[in-house]
C-alpha atoms as a PDB file:
ATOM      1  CA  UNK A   1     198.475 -30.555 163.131  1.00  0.00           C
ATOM      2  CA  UNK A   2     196.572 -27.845 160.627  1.00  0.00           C
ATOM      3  CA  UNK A   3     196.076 -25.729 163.665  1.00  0.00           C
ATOM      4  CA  UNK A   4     199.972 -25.542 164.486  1.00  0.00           C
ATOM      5  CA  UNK A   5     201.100 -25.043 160.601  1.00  0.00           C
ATOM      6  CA  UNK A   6     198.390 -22.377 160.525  1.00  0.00           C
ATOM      7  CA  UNK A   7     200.131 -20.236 163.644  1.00  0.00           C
ATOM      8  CA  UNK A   8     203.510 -21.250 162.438  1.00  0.00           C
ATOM      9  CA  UNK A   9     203.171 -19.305 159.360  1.00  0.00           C
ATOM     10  CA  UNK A  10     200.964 -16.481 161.315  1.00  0.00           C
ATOM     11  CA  UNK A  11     204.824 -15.962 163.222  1.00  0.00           C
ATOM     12  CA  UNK A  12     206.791 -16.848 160.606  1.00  0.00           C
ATOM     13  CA  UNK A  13     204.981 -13.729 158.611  1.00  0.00           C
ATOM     14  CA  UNK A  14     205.387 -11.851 162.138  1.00  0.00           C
ATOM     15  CA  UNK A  15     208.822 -12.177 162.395  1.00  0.00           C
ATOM     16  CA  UNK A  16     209.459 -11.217 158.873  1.00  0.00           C
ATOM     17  CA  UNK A  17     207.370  -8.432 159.067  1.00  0.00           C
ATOM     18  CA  UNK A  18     209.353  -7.217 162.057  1.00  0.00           C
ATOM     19  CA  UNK A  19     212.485  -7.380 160.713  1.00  0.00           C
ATOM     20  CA  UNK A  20     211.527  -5.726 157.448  1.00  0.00           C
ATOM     21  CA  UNK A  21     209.764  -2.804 159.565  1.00  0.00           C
ATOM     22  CA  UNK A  22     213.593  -2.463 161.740  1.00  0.00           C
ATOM     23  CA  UNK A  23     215.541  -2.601 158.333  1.00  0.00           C
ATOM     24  CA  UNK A  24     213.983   0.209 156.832  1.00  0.00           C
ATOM     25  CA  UNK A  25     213.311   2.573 160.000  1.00  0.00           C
ATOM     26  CA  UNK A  26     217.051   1.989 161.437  1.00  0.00           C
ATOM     27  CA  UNK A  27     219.263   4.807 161.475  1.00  0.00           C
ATOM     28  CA  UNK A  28     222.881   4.851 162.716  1.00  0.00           C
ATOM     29  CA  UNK A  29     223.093   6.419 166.059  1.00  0.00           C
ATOM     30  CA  UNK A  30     225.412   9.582 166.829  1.00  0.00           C
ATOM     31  CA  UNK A  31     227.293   8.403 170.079  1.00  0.00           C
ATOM     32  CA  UNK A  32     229.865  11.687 170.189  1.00  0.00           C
ATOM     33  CA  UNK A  33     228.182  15.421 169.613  1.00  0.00           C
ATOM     34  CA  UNK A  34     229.062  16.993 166.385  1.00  0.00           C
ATOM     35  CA  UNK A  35     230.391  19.963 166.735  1.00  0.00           C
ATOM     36  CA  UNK A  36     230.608  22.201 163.519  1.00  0.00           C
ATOM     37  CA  UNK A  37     232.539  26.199 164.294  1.00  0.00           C
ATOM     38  CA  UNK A  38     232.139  28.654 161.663  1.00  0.00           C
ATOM     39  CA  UNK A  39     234.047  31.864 161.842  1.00  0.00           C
ATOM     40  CA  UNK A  40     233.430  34.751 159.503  1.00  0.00           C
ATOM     41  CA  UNK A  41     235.158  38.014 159.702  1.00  0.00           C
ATOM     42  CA  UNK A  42     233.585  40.805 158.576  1.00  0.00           C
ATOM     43  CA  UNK A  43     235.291  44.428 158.293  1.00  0.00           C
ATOM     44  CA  UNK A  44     233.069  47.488 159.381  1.00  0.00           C
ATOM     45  CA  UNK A  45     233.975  50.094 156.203  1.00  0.00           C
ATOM     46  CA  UNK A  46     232.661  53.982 156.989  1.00  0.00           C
ATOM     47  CA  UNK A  47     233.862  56.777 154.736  1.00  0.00           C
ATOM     48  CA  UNK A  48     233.639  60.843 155.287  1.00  0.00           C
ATOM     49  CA  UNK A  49     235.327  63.726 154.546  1.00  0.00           C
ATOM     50  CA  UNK A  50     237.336  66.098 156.031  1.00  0.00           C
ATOM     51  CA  UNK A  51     238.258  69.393 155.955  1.00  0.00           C
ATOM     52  CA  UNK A  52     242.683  69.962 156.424  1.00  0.00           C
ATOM     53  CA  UNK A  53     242.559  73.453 158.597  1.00  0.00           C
ATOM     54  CA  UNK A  54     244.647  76.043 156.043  1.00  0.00           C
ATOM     55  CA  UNK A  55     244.789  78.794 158.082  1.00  0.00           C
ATOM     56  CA  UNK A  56     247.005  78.793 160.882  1.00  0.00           C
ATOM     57  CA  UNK A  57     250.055  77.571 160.296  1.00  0.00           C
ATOM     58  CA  UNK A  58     253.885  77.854 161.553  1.00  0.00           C
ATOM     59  CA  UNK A  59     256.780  78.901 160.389  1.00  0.00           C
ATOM     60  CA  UNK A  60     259.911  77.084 159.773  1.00  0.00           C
ATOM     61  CA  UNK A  61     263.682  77.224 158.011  1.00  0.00           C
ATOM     62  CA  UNK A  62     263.596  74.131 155.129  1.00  0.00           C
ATOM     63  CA  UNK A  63     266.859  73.200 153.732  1.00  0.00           C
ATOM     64  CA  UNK A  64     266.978  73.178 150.349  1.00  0.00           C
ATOM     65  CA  UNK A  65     268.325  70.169 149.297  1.00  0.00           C
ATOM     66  CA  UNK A  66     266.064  67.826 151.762  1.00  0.00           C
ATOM     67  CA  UNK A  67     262.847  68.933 152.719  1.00  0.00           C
ATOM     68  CA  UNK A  68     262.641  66.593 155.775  1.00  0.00           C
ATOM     69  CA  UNK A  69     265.224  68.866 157.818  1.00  0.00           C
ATOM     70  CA  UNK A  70     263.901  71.674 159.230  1.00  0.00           C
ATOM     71  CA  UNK A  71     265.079  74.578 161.560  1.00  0.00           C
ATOM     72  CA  UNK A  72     261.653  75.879 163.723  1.00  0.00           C
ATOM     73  CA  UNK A  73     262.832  78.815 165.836  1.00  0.00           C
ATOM     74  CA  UNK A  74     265.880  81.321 164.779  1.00  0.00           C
ATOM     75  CA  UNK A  75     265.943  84.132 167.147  1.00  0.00           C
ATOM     76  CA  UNK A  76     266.521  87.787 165.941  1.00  0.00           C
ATOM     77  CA  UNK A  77     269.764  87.715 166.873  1.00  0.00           C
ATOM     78  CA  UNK A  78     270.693  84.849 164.545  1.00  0.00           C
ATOM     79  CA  UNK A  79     270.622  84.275 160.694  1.00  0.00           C
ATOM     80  CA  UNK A  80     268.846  81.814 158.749  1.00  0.00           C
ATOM     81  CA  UNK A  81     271.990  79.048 157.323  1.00  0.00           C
ATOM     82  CA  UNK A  82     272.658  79.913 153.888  1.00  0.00           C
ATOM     83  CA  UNK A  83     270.639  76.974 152.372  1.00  0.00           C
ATOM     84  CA  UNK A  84     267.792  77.535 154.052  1.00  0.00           C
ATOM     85  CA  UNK A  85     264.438  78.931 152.890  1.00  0.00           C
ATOM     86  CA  UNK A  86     261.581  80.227 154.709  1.00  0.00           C
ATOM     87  CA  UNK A  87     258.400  77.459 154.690  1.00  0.00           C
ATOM     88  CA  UNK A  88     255.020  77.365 156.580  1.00  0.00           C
ATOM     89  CA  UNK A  89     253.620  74.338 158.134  1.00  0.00           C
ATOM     90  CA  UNK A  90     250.674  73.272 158.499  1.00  0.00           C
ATOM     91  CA  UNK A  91     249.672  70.714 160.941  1.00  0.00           C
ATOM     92  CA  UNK A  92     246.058  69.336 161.355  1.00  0.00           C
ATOM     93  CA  UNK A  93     244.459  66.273 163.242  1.00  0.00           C
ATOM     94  CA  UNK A  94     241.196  65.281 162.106  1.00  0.00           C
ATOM     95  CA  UNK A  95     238.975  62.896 164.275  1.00  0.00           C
ATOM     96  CA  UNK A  96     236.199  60.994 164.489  1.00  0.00           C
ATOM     97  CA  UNK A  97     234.737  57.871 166.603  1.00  0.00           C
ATOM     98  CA  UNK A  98     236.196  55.960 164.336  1.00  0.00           C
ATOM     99  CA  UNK A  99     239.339  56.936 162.903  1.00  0.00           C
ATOM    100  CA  UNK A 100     242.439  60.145 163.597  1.00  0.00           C
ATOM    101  CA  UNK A 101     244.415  61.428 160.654  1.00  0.00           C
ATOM    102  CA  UNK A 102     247.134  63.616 161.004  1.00  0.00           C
ATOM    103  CA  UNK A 103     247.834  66.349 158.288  1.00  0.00           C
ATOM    104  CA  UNK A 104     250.795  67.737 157.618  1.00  0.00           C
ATOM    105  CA  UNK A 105     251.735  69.998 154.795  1.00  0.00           C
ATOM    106  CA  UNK A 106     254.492  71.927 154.071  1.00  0.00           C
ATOM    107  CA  UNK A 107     254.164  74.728 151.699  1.00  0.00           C
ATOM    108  CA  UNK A 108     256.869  77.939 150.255  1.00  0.00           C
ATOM    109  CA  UNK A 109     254.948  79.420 147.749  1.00  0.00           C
ATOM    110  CA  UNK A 110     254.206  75.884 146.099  1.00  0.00           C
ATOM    111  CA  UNK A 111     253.899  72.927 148.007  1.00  0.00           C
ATOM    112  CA  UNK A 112     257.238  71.402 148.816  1.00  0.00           C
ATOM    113  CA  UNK A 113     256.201  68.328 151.515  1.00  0.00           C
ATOM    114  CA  UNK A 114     252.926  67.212 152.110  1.00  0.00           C
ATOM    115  CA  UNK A 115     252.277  64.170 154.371  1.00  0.00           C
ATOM    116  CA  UNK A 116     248.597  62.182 155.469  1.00  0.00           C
ATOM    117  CA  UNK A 117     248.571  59.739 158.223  1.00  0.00           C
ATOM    118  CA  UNK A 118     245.864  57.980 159.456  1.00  0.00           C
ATOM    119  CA  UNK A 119     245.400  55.829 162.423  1.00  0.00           C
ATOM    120  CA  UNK A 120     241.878  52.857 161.461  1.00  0.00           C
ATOM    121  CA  UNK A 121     240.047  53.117 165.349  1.00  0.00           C
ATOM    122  CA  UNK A 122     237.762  50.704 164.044  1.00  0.00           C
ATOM    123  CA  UNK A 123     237.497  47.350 165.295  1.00  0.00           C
ATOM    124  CA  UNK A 124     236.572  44.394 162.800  1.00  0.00           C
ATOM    125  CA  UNK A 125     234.019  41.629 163.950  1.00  0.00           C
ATOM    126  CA  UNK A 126     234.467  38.425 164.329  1.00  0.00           C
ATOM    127  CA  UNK A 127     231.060  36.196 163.783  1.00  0.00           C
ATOM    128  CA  UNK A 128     231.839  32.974 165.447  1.00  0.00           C
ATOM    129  CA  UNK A 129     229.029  30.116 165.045  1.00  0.00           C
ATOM    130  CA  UNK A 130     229.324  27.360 167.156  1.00  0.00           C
ATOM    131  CA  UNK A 131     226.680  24.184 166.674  1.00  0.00           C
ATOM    132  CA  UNK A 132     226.491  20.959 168.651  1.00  0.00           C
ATOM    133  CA  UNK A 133     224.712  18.264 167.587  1.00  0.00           C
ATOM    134  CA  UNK A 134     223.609  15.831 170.393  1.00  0.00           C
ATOM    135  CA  UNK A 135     223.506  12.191 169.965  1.00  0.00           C
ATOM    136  CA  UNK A 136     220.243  10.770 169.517  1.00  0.00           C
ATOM    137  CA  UNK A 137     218.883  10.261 173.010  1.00  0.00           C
ATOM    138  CA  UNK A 138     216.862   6.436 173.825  1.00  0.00           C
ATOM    139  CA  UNK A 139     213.180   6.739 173.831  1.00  0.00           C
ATOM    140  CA  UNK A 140     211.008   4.003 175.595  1.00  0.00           C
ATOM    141  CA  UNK A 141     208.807   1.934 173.558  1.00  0.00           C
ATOM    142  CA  UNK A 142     206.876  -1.164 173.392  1.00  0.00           C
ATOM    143  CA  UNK A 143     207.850  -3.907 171.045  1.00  0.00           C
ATOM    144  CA  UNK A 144     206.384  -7.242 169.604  1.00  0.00           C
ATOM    145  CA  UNK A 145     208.109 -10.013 168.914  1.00  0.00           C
ATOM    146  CA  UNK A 146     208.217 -13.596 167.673  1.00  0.00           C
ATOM    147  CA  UNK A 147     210.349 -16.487 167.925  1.00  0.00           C
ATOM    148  CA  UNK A 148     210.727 -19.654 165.864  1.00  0.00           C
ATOM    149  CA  UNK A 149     212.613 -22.860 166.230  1.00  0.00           C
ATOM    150  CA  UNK A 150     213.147 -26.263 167.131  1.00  0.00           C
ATOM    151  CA  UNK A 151     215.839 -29.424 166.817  1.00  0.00           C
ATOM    152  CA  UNK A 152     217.011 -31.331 164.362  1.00  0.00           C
ATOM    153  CA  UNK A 153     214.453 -34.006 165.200  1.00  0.00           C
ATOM    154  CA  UNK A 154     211.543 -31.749 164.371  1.00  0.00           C
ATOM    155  CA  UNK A 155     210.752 -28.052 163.952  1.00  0.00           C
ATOM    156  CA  UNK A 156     208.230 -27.592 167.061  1.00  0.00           C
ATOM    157  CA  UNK A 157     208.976 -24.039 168.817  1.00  0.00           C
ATOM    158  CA  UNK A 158     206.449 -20.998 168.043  1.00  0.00           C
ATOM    159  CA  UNK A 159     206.352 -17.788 170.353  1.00  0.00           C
ATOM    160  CA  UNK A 160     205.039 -15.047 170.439  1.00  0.00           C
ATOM    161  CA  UNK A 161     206.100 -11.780 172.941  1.00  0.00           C
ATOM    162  CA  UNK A 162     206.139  -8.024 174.088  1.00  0.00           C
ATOM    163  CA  UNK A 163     208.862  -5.896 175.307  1.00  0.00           C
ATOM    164  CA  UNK A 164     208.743  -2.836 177.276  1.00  0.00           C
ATOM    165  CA  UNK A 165     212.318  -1.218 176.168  1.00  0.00           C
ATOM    166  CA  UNK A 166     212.953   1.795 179.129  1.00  0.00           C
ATOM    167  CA  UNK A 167     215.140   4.099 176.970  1.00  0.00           C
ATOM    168  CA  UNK A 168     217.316   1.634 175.984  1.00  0.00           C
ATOM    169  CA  UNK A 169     218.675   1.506 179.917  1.00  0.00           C
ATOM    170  CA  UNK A 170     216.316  -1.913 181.112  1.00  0.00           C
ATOM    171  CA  UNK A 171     213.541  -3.788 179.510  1.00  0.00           C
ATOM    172  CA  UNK A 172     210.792  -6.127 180.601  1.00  0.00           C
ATOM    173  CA  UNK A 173     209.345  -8.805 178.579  1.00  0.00           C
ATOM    174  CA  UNK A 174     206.409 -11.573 178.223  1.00  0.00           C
ATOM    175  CA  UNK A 175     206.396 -14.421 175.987  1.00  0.00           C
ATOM    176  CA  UNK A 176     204.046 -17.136 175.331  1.00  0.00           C
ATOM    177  CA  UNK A 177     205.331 -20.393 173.404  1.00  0.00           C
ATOM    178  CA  UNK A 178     203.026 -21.785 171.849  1.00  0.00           C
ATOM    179  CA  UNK A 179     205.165 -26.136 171.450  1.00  0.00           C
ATOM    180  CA  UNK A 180     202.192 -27.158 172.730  1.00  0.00           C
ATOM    181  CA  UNK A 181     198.474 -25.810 171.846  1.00  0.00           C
ATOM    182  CA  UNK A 182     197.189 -27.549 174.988  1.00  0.00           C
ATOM    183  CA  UNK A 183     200.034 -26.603 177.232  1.00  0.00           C
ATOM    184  CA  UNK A 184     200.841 -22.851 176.355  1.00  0.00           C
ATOM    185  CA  UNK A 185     203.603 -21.798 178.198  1.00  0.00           C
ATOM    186  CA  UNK A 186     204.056 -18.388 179.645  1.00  0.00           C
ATOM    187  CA  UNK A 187     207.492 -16.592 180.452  1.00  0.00           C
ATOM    188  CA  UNK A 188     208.410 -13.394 181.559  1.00  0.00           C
ATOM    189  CA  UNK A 189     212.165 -11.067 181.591  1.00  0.00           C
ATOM    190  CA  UNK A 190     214.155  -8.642 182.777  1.00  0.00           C
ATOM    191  CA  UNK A 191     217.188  -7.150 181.167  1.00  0.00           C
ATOM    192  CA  UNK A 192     219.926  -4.019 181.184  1.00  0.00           C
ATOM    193  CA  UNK A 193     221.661  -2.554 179.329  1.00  0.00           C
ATOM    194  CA  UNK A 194     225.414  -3.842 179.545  1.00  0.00           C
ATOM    195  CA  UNK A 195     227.213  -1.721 177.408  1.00  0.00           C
ATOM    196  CA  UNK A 196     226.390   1.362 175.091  1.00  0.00           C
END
């Protein structure tokens, strides 16, 4: 009777040192990837200079109360409309792999119109950072175990086992109960997994 209080409290310490060890080394399994998109624009800024061409330029009729309407060709034949002043124009289109601008400037002795258009050839960037995190994946692994129990006659059932878990798909198991120190018996399982 010493003998079987002796391995009853070998497995009781067993079991409770098996559950202690799976309470602290659990961790909650992802089932569904993570998936975490980051998206960060980022403008490409260049500056340089240019140089507005002031040489050639064109000549044109300006009315004199708005600048905007102009008269570009009056033949020799025909008069220039009372209010309507001679003006030169100059037009200019500056480019680079980047960027056009378009000039224009219109000038009668002082500068009467003057105009700077640009058109941004650039093309902004768009960073896009796209992470998955996979669910923890079953490994296989070999586990003891213990069992402990009885009826409510008397407290008589020891065990003692090992599992083979296959990555969490199938296991196989042995277990010897120890009721009986003269009879040991032996038993071996099979299981799957039934749901996940």
């Amino acid at each position: 009777m010493k003998i079987k209080k002796i391995i009853l409290y070998i497995i009781l310490a067993l079991v409770l040192l098996n559950f202690v060890n799976r309470q602290c080394s659990s961790k909650p399994e992802m089932e569904v990837p993570k998936i975490s998109i980051v998206r960060d624009t980022v403008w490409q800024t260049k500056t340089d200079t240019f140089k507005i061409q002031t040489i050639d330029y064109k000549t044109v009729y300006v009315d004199t109360t708005d600048v905007s309407i102009t008269i570009t060709k009056i033949t020799d034949q025909q008069v220039a409309p009372k209010d309507y002043i001679e003006a030169k124009t100059y037009r200019d289109t500056l480019s680079n792999d980047d960027i056009d601008i378009f000039s224009y400037n219109l000038l009668q002795g002082q500068l009467l119109d003057s105009k700077l258009s640009y058109k941004l050839k650039v093309p902004r960037e768009i960073n896009i950072t796209k992470t998955i995190e996979h669910p923890k994946t079953y490994r296989s692994g070999l586990y003891m175990f213990s069992e402990i129990g009885g009826n409510p006659s008397q407290f008589n059932n020891l065990s003692l086992g090992l599992q083979y878990n296959r990555k969490g798909k199938w296991f196989i198991s042995y277990r010897a109960n120890f009721n009986d120190i003269q009879q040991t018996t032996h038993n071996v399982g099979v299981g799957f997994r039934l749901f996940r």
